[in-house]
N, C-alpha and C. Protein backbone atom coordinates (compact mmCIF):
# COMPACT_ATOMS: atom_id res chain seq x y z
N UNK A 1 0.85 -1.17 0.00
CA UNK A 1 0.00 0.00 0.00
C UNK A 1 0.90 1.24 0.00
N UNK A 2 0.82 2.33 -0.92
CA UNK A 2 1.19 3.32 -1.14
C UNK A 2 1.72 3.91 0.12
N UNK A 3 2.12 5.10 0.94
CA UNK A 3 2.22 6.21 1.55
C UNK A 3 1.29 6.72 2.18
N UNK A 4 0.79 6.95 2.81
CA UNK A 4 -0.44 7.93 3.46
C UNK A 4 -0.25 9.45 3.86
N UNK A 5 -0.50 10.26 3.24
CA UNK A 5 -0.09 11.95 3.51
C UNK A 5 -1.43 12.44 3.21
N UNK A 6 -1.31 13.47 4.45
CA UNK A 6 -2.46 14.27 4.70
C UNK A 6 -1.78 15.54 4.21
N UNK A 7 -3.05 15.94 3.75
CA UNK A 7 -2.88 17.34 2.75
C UNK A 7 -3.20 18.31 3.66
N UNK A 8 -2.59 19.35 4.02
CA UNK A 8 -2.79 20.03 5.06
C UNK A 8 -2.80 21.85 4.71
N UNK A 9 -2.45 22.43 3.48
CA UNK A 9 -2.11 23.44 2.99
C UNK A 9 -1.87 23.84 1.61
N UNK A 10 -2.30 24.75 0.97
CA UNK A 10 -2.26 24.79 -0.47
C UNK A 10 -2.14 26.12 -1.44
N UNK A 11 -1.17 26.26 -2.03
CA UNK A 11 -1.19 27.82 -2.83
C UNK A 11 -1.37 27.73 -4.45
N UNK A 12 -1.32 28.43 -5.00
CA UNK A 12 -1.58 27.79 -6.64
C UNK A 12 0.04 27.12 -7.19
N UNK A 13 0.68 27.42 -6.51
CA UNK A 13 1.82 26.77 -6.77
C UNK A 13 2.11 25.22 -6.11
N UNK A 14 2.02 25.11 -4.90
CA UNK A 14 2.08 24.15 -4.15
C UNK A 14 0.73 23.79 -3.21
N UNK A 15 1.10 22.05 -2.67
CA UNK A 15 0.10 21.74 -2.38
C UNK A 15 1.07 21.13 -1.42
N UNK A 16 1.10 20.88 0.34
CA UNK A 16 1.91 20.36 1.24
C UNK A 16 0.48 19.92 2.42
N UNK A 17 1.74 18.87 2.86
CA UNK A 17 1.10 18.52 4.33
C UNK A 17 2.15 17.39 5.32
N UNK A 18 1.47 16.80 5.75
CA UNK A 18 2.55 15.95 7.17
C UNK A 18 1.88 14.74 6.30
N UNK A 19 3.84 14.21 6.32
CA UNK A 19 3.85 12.66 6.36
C UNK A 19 3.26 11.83 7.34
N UNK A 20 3.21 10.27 7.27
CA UNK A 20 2.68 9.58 8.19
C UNK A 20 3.82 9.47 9.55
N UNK A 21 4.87 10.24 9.22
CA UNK A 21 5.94 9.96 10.18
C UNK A 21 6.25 10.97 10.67
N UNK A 22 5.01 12.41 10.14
CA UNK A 22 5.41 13.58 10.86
C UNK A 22 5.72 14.94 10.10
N UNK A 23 7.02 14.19 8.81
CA UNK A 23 7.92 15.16 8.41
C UNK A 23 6.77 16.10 7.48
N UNK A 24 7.10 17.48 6.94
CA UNK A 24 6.35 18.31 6.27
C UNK A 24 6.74 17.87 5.09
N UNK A 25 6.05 18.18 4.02
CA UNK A 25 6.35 17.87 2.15
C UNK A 25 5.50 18.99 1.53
N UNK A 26 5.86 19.20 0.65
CA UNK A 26 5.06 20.10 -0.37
C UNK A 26 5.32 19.39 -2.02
N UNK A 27 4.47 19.92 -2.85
CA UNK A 27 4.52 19.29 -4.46
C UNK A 27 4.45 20.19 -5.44
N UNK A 28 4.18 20.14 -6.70
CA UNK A 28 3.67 20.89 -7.25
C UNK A 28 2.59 20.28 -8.11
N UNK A 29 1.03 21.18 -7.92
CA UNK A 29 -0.31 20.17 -8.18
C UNK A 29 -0.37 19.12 -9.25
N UNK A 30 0.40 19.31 -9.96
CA UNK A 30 0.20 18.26 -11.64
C UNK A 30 1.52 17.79 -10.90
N UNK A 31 2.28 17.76 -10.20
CA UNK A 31 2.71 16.33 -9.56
C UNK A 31 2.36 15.46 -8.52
N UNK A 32 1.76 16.08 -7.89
CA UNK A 32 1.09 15.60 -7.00
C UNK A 32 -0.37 14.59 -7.80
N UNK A 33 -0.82 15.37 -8.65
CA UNK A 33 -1.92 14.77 -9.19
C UNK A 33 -1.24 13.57 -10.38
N UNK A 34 -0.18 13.72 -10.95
CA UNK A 34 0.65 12.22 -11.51
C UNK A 34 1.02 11.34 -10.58
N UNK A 35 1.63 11.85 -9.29
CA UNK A 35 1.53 10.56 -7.64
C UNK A 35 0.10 10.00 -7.87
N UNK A 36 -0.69 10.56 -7.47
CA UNK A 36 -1.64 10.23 -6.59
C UNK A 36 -2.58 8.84 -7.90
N UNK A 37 -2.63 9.47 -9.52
CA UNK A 37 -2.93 8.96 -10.24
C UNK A 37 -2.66 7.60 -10.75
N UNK A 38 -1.38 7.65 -10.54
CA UNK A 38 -0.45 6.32 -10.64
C UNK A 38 -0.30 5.61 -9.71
N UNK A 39 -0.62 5.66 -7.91
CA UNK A 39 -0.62 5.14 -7.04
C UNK A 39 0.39 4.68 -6.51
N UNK A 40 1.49 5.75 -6.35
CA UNK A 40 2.59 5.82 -5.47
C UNK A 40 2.07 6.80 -4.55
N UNK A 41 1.33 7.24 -4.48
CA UNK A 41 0.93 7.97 -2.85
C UNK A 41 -0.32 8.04 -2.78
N UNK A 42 -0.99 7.87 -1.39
CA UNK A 42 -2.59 8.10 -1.22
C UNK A 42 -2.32 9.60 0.01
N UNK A 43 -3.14 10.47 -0.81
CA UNK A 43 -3.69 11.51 0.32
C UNK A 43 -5.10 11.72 0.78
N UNK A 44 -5.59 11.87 2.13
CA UNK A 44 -6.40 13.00 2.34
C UNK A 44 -6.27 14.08 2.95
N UNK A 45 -7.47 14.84 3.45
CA UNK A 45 -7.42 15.75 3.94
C UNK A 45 -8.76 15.77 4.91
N UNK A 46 -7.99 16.22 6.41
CA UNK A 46 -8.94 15.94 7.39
C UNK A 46 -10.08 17.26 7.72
N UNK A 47 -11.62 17.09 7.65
CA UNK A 47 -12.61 18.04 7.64
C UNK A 47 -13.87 17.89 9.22
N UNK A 48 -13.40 18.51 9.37
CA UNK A 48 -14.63 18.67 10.99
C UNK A 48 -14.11 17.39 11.47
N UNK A 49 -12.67 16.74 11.69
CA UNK A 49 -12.58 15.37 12.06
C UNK A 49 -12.80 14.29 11.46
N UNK A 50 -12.87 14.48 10.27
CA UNK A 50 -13.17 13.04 9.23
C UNK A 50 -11.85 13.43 8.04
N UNK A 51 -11.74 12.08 8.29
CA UNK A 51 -10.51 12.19 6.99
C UNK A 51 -11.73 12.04 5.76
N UNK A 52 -10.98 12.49 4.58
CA UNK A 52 -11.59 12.24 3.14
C UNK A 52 -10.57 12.13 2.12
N UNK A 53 -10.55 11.17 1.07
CA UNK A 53 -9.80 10.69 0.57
C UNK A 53 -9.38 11.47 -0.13
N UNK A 54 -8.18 11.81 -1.09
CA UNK A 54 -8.32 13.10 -2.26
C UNK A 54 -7.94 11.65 -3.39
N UNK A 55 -8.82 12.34 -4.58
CA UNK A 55 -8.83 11.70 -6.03
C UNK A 55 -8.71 12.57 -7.17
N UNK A 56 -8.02 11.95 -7.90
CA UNK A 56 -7.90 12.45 -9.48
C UNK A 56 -9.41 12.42 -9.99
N UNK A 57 -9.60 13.87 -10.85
CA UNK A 57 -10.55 13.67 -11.82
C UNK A 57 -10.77 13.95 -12.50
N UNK A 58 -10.85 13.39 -14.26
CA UNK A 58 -10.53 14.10 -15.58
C UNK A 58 -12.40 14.41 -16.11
N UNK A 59 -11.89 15.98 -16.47
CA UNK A 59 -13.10 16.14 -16.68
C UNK A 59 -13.45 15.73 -18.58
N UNK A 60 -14.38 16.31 -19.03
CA UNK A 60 -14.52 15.94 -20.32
C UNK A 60 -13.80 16.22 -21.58
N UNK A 61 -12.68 16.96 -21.29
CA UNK A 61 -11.63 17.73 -21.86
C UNK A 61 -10.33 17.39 -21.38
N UNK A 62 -10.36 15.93 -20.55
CA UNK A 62 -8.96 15.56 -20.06
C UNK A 62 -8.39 16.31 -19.37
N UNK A 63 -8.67 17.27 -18.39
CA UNK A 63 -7.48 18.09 -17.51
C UNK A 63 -8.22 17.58 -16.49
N UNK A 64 -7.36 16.77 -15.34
CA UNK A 64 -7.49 16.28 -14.36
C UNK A 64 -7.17 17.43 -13.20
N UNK A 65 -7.95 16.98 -11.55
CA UNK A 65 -7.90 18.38 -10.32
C UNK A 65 -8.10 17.33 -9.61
N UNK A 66 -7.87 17.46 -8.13
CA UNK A 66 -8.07 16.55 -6.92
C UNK A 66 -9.02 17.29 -6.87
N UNK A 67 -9.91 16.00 -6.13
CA UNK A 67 -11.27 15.64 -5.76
C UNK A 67 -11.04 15.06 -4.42
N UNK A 68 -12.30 15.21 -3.46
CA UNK A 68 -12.63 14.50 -2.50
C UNK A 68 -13.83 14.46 -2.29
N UNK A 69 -15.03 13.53 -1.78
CA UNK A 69 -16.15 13.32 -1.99
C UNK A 69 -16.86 14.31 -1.34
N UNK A 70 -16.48 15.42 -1.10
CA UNK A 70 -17.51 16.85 -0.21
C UNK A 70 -16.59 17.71 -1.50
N UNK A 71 -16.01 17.30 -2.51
CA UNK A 71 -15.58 19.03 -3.53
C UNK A 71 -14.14 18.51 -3.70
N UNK A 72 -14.31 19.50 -4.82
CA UNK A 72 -12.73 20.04 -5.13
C UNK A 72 -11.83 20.06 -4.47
N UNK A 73 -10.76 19.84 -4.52
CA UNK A 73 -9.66 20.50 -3.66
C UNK A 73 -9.63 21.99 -3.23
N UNK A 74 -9.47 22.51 -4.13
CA UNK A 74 -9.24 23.95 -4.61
C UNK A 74 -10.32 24.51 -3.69
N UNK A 75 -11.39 24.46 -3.47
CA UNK A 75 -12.58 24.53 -3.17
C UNK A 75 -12.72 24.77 -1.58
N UNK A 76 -11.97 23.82 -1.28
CA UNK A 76 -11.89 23.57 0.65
C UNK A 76 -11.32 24.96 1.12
N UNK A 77 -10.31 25.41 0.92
CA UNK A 77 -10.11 26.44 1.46
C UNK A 77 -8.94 26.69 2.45
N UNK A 78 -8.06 25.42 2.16
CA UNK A 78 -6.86 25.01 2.47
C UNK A 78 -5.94 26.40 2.95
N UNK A 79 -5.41 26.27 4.26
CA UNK A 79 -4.47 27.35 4.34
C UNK A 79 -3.45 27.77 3.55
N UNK A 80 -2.37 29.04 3.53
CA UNK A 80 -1.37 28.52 2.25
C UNK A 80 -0.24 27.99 3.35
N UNK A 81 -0.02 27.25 2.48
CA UNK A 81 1.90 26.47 2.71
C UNK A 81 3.04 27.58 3.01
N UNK A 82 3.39 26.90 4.08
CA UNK A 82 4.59 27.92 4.71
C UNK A 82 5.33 27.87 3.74
């Protein structure tokens, strides 16, 4: 099984959060979204206390955005990344 990283922060440049071991990471979104697609890493992101999974999703024009089953990524409202 992949990695487990929680997404914790996000700017239009980068997207970061804490490893399962603590350490901080950051990406850049179309890499993060080629990880996550290919399944070398699983993220979510935790909301009122519930984790939610984040997913790739290509819309009808092929440009893929993380998803999680309450919205967008983009959408949540993610703090920005130190």
């Amino acid at each position: 099984m992949p990695p487990a990283c929680e997404i914790d922060c996000a700017t239009r440049t980068c997207i970061g959060g804490t490893r399962s071991d603590g350490t901080r990471w950051q990406m850049a979104p179309a890499d993060l979204i080629q990880a996550i697609g290919s399944g070398a890493i699983t993220c979510y992101v935790t909301l009122e206390g519930h984790a939610h999974l984040v997913m790739v999703k290509a819309d009808p024009g092929g440009a893929k955005s993380l998803v999680t089953l309450v919205g967008d990524l983009g959408g949540l409202r993610l703090p920005p990344c130190p």
